[in-house]
Each structure stands twice: as C-alpha cells, then as structure tokens.
Protein backbone atom coordinates (compact mmCIF):
# COMPACT_ATOMS: atom_id res chain seq x y z
CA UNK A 1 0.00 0.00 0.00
CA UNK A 2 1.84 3.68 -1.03
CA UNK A 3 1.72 6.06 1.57
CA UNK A 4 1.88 9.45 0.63
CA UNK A 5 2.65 12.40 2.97
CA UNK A 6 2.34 15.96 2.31
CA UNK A 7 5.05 18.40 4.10
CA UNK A 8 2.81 19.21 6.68
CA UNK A 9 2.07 15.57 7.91
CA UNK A 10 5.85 15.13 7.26
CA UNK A 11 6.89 17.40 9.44
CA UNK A 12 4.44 16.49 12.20
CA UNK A 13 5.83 13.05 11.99
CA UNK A 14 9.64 14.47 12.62
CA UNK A 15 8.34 16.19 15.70
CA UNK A 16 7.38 13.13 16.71
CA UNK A 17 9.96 11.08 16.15
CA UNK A 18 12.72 13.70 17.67
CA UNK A 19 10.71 14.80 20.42
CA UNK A 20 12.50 14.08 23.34
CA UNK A 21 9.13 13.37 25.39
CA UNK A 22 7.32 11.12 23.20
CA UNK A 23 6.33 7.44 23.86
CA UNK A 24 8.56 5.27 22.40
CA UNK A 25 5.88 3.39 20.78
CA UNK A 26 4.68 6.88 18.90
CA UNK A 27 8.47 7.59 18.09
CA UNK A 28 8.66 3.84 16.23
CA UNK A 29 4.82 4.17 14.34
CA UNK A 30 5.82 8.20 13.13
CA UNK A 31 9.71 6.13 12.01
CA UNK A 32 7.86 3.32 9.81
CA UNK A 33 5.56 6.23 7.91
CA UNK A 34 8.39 8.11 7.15
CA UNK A 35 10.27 4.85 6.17
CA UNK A 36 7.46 4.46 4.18
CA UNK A 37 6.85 7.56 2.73
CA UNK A 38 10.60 7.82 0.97
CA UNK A 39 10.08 4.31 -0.52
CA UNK A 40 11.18 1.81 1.37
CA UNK A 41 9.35 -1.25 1.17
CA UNK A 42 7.93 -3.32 4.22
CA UNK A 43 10.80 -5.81 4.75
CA UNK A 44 13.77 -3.22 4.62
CA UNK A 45 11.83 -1.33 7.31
CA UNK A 46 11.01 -4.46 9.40
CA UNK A 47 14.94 -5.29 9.57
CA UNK A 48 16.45 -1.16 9.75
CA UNK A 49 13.66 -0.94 12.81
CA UNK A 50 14.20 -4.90 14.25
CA UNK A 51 10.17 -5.30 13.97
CA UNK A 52 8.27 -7.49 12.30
CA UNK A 53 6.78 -7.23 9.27
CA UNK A 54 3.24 -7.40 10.29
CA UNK A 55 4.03 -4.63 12.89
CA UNK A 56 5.19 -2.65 9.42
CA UNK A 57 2.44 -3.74 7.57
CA UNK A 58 -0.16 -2.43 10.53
CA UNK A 59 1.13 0.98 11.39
CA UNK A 60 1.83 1.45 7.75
CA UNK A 61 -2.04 0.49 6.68
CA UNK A 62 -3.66 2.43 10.02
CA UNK A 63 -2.17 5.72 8.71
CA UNK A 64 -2.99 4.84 4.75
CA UNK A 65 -6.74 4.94 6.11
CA UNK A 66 -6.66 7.78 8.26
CA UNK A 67 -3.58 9.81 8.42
CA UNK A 68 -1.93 10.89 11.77
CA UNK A 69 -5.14 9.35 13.82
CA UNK A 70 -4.49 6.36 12.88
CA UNK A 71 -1.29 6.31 14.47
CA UNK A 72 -3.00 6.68 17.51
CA UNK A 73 -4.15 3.89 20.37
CA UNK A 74 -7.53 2.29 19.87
CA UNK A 75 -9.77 2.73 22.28
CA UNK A 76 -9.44 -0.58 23.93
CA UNK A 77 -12.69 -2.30 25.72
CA UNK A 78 -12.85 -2.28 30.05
CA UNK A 79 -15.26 -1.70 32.67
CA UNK A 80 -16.93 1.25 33.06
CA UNK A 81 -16.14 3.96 34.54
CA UNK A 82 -16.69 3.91 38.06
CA UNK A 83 -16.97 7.92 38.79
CA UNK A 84 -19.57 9.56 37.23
CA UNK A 85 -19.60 13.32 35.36
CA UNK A 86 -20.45 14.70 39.06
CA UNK A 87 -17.47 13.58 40.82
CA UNK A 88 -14.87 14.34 37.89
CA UNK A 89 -16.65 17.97 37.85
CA UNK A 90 -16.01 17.76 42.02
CA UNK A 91 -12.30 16.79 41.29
CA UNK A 92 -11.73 19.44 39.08
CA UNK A 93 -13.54 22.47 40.77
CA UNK A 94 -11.73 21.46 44.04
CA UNK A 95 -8.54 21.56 41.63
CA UNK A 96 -8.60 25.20 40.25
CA UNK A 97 -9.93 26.62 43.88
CA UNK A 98 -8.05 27.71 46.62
CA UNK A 99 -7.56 25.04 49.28
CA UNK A 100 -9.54 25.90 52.60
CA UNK A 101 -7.49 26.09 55.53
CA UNK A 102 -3.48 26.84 56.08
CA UNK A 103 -2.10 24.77 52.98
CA UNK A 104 -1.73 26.76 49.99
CA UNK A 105 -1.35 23.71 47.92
CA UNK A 106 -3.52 21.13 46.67
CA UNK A 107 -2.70 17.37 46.61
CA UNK A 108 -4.50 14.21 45.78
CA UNK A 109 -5.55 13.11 49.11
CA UNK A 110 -6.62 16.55 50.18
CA UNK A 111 -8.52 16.65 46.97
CA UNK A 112 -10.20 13.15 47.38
CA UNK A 113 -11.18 14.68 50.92
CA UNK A 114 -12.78 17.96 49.84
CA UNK A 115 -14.66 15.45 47.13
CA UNK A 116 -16.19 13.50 49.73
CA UNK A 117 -17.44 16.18 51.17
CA UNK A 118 -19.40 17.45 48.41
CA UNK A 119 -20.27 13.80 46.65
CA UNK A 120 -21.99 11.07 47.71
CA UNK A 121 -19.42 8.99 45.97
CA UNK A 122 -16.30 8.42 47.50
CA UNK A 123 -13.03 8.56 45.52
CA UNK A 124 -9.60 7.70 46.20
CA UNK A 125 -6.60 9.69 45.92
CA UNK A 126 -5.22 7.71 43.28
CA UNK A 127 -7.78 8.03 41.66
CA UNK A 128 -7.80 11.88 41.98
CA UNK A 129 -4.36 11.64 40.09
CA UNK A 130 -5.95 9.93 36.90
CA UNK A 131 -8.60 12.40 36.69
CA UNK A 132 -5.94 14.97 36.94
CA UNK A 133 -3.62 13.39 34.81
CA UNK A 134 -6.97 12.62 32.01
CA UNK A 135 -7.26 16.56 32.04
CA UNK A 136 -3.60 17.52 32.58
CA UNK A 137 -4.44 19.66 35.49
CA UNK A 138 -1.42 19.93 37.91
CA UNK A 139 -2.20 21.98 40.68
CA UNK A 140 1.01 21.35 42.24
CA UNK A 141 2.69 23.58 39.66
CA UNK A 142 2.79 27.14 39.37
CA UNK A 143 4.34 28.77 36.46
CA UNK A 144 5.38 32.71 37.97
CA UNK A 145 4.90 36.14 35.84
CA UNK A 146 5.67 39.30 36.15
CA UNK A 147 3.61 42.87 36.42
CA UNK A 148 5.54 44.95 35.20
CA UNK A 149 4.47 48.79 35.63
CA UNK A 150 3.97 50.90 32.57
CA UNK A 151 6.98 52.27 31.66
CA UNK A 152 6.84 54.25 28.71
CA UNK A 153 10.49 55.34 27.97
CA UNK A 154 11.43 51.76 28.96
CA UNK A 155 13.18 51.44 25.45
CA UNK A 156 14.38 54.63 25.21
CA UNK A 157 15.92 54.09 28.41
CA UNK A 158 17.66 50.99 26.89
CA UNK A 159 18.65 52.65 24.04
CA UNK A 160 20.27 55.29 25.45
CA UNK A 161 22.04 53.00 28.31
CA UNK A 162 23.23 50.83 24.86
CA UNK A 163 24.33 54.17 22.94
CA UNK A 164 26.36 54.49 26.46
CA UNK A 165 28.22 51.86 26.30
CA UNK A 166 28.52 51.18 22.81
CA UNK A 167 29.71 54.79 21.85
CA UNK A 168 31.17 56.57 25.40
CA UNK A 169 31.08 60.23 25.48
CA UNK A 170 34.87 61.42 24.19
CA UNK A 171 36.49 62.45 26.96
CA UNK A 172 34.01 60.73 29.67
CA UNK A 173 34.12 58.52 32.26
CA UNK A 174 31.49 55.55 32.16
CA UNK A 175 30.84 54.03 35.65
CA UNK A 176 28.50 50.83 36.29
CA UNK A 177 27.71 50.67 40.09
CA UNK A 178 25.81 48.00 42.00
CA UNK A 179 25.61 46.41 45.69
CA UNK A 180 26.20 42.32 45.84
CA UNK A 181 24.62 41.98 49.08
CA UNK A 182 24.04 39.36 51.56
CA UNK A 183 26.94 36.87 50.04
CA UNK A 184 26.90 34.05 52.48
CA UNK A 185 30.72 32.67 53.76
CA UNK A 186 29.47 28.87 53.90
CA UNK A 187 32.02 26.17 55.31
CA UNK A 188 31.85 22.22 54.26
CA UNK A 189 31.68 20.28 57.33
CA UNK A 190 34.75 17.75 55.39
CA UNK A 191 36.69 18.43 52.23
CA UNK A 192 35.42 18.12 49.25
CA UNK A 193 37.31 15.25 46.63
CA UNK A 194 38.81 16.81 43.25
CA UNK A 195 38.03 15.57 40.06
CA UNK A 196 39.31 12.15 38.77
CA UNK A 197 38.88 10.82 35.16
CA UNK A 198 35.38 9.75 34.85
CA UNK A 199 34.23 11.24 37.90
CA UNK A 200 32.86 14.73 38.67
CA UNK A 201 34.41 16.64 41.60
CA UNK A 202 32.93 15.55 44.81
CA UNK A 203 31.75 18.13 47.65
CA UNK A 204 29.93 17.32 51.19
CA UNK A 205 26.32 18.45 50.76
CA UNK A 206 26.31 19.79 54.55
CA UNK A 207 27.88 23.01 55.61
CA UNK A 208 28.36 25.61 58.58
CA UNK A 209 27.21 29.53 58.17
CA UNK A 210 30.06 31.93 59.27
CA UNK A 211 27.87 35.21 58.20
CA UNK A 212 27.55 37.05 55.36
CA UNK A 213 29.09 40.32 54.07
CA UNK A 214 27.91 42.46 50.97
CA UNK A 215 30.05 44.39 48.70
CA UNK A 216 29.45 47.21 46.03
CA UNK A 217 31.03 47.82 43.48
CA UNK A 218 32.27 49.89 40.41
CA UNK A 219 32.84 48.25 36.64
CA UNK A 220 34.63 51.26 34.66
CA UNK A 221 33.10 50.73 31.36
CA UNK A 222 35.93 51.54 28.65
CA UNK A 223 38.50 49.58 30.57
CA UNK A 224 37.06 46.68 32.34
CA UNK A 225 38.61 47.43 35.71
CA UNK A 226 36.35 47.20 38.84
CA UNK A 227 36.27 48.34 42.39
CA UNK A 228 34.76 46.63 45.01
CA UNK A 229 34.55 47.88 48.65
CA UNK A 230 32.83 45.70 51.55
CA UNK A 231 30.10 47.77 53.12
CA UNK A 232 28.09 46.77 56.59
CA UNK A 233 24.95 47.86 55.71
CA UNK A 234 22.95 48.62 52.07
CA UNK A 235 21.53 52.22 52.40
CA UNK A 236 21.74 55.37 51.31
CA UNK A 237 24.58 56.99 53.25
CA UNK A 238 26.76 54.16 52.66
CA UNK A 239 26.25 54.91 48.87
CA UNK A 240 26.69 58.35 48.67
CA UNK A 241 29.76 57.77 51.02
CA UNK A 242 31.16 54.78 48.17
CA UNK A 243 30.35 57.75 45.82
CA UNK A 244 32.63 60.43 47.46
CA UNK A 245 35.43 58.22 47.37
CA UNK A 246 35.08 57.77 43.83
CA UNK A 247 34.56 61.25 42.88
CA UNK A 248 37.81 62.14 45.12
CA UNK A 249 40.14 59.45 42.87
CA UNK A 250 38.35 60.18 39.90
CA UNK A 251 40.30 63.40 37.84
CA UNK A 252 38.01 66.49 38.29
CA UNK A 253 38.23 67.82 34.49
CA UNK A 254 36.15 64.80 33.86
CA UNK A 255 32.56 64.43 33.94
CA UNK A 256 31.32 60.98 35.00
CA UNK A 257 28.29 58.97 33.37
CA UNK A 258 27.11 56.24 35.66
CA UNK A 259 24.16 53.20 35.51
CA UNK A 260 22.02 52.67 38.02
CA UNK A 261 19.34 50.64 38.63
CA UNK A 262 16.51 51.33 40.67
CA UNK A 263 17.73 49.92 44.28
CA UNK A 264 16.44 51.63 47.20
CA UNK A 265 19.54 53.46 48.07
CA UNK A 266 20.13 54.42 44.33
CA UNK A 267 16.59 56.19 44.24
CA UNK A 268 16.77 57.18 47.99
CA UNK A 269 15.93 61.39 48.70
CA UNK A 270 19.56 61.59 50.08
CA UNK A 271 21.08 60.16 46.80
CA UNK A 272 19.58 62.44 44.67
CA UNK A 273 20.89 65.43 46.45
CA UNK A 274 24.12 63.91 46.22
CA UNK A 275 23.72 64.05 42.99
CA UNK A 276 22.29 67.00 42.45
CA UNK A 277 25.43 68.87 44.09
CA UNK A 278 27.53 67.01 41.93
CA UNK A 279 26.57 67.63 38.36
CA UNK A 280 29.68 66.05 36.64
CA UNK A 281 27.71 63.15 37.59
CA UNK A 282 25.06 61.81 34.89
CA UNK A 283 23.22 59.11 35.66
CA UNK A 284 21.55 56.65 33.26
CA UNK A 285 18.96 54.79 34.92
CA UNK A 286 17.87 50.88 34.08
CA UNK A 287 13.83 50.37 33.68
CA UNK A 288 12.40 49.11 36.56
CA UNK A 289 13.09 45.18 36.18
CA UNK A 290 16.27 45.64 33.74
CA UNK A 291 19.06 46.14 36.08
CA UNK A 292 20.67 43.13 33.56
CA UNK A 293 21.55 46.21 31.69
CA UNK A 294 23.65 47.21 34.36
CA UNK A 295 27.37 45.77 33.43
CA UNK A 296 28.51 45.07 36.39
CA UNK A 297 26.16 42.74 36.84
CA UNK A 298 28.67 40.44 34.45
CA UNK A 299 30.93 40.97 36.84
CA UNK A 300 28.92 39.81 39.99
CA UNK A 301 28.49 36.56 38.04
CA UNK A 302 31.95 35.93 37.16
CA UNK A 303 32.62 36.26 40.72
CA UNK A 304 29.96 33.87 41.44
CA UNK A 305 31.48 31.26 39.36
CA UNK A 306 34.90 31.82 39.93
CA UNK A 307 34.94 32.18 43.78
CA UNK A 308 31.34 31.64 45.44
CA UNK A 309 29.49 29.08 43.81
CA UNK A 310 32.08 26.13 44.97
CA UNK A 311 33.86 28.41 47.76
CA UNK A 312 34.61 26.66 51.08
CA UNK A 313 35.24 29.78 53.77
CA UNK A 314 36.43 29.53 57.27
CA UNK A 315 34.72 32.84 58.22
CA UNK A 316 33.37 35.80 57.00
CA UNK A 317 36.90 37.32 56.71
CA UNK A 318 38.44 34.78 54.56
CA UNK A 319 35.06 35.13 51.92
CA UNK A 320 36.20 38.90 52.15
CA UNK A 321 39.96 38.40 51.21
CA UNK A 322 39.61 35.72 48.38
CA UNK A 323 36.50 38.59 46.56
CA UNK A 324 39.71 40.99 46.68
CA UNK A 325 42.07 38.61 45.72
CA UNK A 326 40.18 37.46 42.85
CA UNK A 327 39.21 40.92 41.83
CA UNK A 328 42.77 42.17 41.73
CA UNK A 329 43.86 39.26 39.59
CA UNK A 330 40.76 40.10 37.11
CA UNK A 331 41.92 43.80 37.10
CA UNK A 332 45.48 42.93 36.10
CA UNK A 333 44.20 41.67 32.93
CA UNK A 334 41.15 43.55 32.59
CA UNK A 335 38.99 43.92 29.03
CA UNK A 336 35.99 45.89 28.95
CA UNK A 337 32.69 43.34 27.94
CA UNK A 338 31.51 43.62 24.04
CA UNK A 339 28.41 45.38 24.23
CA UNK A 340 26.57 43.92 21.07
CA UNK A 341 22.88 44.52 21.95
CA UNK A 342 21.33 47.66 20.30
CA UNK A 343 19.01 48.21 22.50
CA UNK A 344 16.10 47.30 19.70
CA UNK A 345 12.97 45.25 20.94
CA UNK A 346 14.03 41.49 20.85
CA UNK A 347 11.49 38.78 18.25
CA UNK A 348 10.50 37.56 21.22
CA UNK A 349 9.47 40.65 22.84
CA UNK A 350 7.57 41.90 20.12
C-alpha cells in the first residue's frame, strides 16, 4: 500500500519522532511512515527498525486509512467507569480553587477529601491523580509572571544606556555601580574530593554559616577594571559615602556617566541630592526590572562562578579576602565586555 505524505504531515511526523518526550511506541509508528513515505518497502523497514513485518504492515495500513489518527491507540474495551460526570466535575472544581485552611497547595488526598465532602461517591486519591492526569491539570505547579508597571520610555531608556556603552562620550568617564549583598561565607563540614577521570568533583552536601558580608562595586566601562569595597549595611549613606570616594580618585576635568538601577539606596531622597550637588555626575537609569543592563552585573556573576558558587570559607573574613584577591587578579588583565545589543525590541518581545 503507497503512503503518501504531504510536508505538513511530514513534518508532524519528525516532531514526533525527535521529540525528546514522546512514547517510544509513537516515536517507532511516526519512524515506519516516514520509512514508508521515501520508498522503502515493508521488509527493509522491518529489519532497519528490528520489527516485524506485520508490525510494518499495521502501522503502515492504520495511517494509509486515516492519516496521523491512525497512528494513535484504539480505544481498547474495560469496565466502566466507576466515577460519574459529578465527581470528575467535584475533582476538578476542588482543583482550580483555593484550598480551605493553612495549605496553599492542593494534593491528591486533600482533593479526594474535599470530594467526599461534596459527593456522595467516594473517591480515592489515586484516583484523583488519573482524573488529573486525564485533564492535565497539575495543581502542584505554578508557572510565575511578572507585572511589570507601565513604563513608557522603557526602550528609550535601553537605548540610550546601549548608545552608552557602545559609543562613550569622548572624553568621559562611564561608571557601572551596584551592591552584591548578603553573600553568604558557607564552610563544608569535610573536604570536598577533586576531580578524577570519569568522575565529577565531589563536595559534602552539609555546611556551617560563618555570616555574610555584601560588597558594592564599580565596573569602569571603557576599561574593564572594577572596584569593590565591603560595606556593613545597604543604604543610602553608605552609597553616597562609596560615591565620594570615587569622585575624590576620579580626575576632576572629567565628567562621569554612571548606571544605576533602581535599588532603594540608588533612588533614595539623600542620593539624589548627592547628585544633584555634583553635576559632573550623569546618571543613566535601568527600567524598573532591567538592572541586567547594568554591566557590572557580568561581573557579579563571574565572581559567582569563579569564587562563590564552589567556595569553602572559614569565616566571614576569609570570603572577604579571596573577593579581593580574585578581583585584583581580574583587574590585572582587565577587558571591557563587548556590548553587542542595540538596545532594539528582541522577536521575542515583540
């Protein structure tokens, strides 16, 4: 029997068969139609696949009659159901509610319980799951989303924080300042086990708190070289304060651009009359929920992988000295970051 497939069905049938989460058995039917469909005959499939040929011959007839739906399971004969439209109705409004009492998450027994409270029919929670699963309702799951306030120079605002760094003002300094707080100096209760060939690194899963300590810091643009200062608390005084030391080191003939995001102590009353008495200062704020724009932020995350993310600290002191150390290694060999983004809407955010 031929099979012919247009390019649509064709393609459907590759999504099946590469699809990481199909069944197996839908992988193997969607293999044998396309098999079929290029002109191979029922025995060179059989062998290429290691089926038989009546398992060729059945797939390959099923979708010859009705397309893609053939490939599909019959309906196969059983018992009937046991829960009538009432109690799968109960199942499902008790899903997509809000669960009475403390818990602020559904699951199947607590389900089947708020069901038997409403039904005369009893159901178990196992049987909760099936209905569930039937419907692909998972009220366990919560998929997150964000707000975000109108902002309507939010692109011009990336454009011009792009222009920034893409083309710096001749003559200009171009600052990227942000706090890293709350860095936690974690100790492994034994030592962790290097790498071997064909085994990962090994590291103890439990560890002992030694406190935490925060840092801010300064990415100069054009060059790459950062300055990072521990600071005891995130506010606006200790800001401003990080900001008079850099505008006494910085040369005075120079104006200074600088990004900001909207922290607290970046938007705080007392920052913007620092920066209103100092107007060789020009900031360039992030929209709200874009601080990524901020450079530095790079920074923070190469520090993350280089020294925190596997770090093993004896105290707080010790986290402190190996951030310097590693930063004054980074700055002998410094390179600012390639700024290739535009600034233009991305396809996906159109």
């Amino acid at each position: 029997m031929a099979v012919v497939v247009d390019e649509q069905t064709r393609r459907a049938l590759w999504r099946i068969a590469s699809a990481a989460k199909s069944q197996v058995r839908q992988v193997l039917r969607a293999r044998i139609v396309l098999a079929a469909a290029d002109g191979a005959d029922n025995g060179a499939i059989a062998r290429h696949l290691a089926v038989s040929v009546n398992t060729v011959r059945k797939w390959r007839g099923r979708f010859a009659d009705r397309g893609l739906d053939g490939l599909k399971d019959a309906a196969r004969p059983g018992r009937p159901r046991r829960y009538d439209d009432l109690v799968r109705v109960a199942v499902v409004a008790a899903a997509t509610s809000v669960p009475v009492g403390p818990a602020t998450t559904w699951t199947h027994t607590a389900i089947a319980a708020q069901v038997a409270g409403t039904v005369f029919a009893p159901i178990s929670a196992s049987q909760v799951g099936r209905v569930l699963a039937d419907l692909d309702l998972k009220p366990h799951k919560v998929t997150g989303w964000l707000t975000r306030r109108d902002t309507p120079d939010f692109w011009e605002r990336v454009r011009d924080i792009c222009a920034l760094y893409r083309n710096p003002p001749s003559g200009a300094i171009v600052l990227s300042i942000d706090e890293k707080t709350a860095i936690q100096a974690r100790e492994r209760r034994y030592p962790s086990q290097p790498a071997a060939p064909g085994r990962a690194a090994r590291r103890e899963f439990e560890y002992r708190r030694h406190g935490t300590a925060s840092i801010v810091a300064a990415l100069e643009v054009t060059s790459g070289q950062t300055l990072i200062e521990t600071i005891q608390r995130n506010n606006a005084a200790t800001f401003t304060a990080f900001l008079d030391r850099l505008d006494r080191l910085l040369p005075r003939d120079k104006d200074i651009h600088v990004v900001l995001d909207n922290g607290s102590s970046h938007t705080a009353k007392h920052t913007r009359a620092w920066l209103a008495d100092h107007p060789r200062w020009h900031v360039h704020w992030t929209p709200p929920h874009a601080s990524w724009l901020n450079q530095v932020e790079l920074v923070f995350s190469a520090l993350t992988r280089a020294v925190l993310r596997h770090g093993n600290f004896t105290g707080r002191d010790e986290l402190i000295e190996k951030m310097d150390a590693w930063m004054i290694q980074r700055n002998e060999h410094a390179r600012s970051f390639r700024w290739t983004y535009e600034g233009a809407p991305l396809k996906e955010a159109v």
